[in-house]
Protein backbone atom coordinates (compact mmCIF):
# COMPACT_ATOMS: atom_id res chain seq x y z
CA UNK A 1 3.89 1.71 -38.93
CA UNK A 2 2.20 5.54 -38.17
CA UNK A 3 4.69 7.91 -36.69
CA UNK A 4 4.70 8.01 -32.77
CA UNK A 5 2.17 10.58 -31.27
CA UNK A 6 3.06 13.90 -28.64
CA UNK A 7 -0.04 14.08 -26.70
CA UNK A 8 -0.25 17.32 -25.53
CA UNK A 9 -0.36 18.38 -21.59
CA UNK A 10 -4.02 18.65 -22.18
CA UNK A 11 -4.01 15.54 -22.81
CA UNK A 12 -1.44 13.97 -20.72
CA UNK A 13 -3.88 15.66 -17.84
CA UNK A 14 -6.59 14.33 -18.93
CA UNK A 15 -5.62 10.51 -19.54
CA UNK A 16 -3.68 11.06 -16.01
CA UNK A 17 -7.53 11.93 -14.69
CA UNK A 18 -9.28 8.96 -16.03
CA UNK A 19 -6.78 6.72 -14.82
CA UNK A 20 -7.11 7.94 -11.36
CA UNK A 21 -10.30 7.82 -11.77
CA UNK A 22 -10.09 4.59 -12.60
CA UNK A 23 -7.40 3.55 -9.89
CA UNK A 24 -7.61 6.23 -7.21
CA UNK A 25 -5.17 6.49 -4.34
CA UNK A 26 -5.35 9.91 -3.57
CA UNK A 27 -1.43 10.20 -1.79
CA UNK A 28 0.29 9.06 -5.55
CA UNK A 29 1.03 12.11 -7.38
CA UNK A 30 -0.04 12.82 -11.10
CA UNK A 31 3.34 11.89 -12.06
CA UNK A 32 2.53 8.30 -11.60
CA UNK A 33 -0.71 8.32 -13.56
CA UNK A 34 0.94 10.75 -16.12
CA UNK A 35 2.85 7.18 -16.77
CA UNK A 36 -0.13 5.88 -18.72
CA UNK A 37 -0.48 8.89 -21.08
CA UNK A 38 3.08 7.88 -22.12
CA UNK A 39 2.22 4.59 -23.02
CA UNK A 40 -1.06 5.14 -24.56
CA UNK A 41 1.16 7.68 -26.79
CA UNK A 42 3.33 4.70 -27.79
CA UNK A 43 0.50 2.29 -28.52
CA UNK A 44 -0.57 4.75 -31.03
CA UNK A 45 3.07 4.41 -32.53
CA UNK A 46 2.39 1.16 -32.82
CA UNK A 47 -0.77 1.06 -35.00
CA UNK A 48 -3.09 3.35 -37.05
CA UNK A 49 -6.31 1.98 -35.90
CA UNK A 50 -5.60 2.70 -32.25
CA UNK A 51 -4.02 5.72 -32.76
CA UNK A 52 -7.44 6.72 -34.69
CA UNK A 53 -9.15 5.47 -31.45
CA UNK A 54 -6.93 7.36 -29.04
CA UNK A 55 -6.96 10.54 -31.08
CA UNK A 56 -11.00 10.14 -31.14
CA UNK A 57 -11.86 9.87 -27.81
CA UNK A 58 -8.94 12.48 -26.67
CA UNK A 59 -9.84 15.16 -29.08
CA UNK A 60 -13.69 14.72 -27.64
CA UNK A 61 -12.57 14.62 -23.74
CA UNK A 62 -10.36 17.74 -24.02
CA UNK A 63 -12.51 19.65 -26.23
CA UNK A 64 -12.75 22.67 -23.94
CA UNK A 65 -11.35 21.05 -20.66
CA UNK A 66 -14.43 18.92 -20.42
CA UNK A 67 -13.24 16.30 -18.53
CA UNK A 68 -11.19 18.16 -16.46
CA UNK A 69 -13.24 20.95 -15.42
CA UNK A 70 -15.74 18.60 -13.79
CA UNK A 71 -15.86 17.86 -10.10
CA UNK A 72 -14.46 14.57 -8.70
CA UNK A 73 -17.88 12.58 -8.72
CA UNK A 74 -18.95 13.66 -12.15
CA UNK A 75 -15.61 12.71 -13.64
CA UNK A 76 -15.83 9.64 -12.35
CA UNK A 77 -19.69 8.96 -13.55
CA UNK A 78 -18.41 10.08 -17.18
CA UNK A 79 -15.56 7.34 -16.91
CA UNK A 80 -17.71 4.71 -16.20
CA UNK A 81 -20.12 5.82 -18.54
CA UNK A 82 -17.56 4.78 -21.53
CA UNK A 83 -16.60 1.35 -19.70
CA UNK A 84 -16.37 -0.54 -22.60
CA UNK A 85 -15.20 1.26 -25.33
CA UNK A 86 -12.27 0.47 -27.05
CA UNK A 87 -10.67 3.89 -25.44
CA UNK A 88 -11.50 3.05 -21.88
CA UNK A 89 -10.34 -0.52 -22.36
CA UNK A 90 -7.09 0.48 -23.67
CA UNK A 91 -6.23 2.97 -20.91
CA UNK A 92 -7.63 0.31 -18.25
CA UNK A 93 -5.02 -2.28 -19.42
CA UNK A 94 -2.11 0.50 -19.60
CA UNK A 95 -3.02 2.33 -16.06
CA UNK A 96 -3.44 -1.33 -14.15
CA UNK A 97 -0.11 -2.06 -15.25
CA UNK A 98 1.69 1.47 -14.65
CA UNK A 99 -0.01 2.70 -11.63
CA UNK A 100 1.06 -0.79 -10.17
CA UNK A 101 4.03 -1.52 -11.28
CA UNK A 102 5.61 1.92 -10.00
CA UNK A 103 7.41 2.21 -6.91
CA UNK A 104 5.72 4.60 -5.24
CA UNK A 105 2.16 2.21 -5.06
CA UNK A 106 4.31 -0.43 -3.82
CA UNK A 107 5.53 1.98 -1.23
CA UNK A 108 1.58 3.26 -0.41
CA UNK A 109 0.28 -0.31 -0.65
CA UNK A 110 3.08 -1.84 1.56
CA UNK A 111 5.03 -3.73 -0.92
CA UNK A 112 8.69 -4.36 -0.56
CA UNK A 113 9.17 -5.57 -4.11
CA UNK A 114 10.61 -8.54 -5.70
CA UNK A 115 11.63 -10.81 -3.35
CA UNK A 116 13.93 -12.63 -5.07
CA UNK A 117 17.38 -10.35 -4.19
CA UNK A 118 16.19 -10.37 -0.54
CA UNK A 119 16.28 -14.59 -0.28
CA UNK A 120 12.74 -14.99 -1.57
CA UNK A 121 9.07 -14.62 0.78
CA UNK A 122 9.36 -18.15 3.01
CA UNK A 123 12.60 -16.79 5.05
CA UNK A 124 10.86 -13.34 5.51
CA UNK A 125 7.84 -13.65 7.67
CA UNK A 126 5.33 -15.07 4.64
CA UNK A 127 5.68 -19.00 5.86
CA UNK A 128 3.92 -17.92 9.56
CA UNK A 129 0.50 -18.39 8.44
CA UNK A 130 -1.00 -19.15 11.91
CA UNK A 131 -4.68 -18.05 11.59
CA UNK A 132 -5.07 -21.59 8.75
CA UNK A 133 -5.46 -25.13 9.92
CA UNK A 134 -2.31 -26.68 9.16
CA UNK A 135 -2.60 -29.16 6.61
CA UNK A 136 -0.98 -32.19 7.81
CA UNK A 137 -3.44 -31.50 10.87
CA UNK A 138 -6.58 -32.14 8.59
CA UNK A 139 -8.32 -35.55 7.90
């Protein structure tokens, strides 16, 4: 097993960009997508091919604050331009899952949480489904 990488704040910046570029809410703060540069640091623990990967594309987007430096629009039209790489792919499956699973989107995007301390979703308002047919009404 390869020793676990430090990815510098360069880097932790940048793979925090990409993933907002890639998930943007605007009101989460970088801490949230700074989440992602911790895991992509511990996939590379993991194995030497995708720490070659990650080390790859890193050392290409940070050469010289490239990624950073650019405005908003163009950052985002250079992320999508490597859609499908191995590198984009593995930072898409690590931001879904920390951007979303942090309590802070739940707060933005209106979610209380797991339900199942608070007597589940039926007893809480999620069973009034008004605006559907009901289905013992239909034929």
């Amino acid at each position: 097993m390869p020793d676990p990488i430090r990815l510098d704040d360069q880097a932790v910046m940048t793979v925090a960009s990409i993933s907002r570029a890639m998930y943007p809410h605007d009101t989460l703060p970088d801490e949230v997508y700074a989440r992602v540069a911790a895991k992509l640091a511990d996939a590379a623990g993991e194995d030497a091919a995708t720490a070659a990967v990650i080390s790859t594309a890193l050392s290409t987007l940070t050469a010289n604050d490239q990624l950073l430096e650019l405005p908003e629009e163009v950052r985002l039209t250079t992320v999508a331009s490597e859609a499908g790489t191995e590198f984009f792919n593995l930072v898409r499956s690590l931001a879904v899952v920390e951007v979303y699973s942090d309590t802070r989107t739940w707060e933005l995007c209106g979610y209380e949480g797991p339900s199942f301390d608070k007597g589940g979703y039926l007893t809480r308002g999620f069973n009034d489904l008004d605006w559907l047919p009901d289905p013992e009404d239909e034929p």
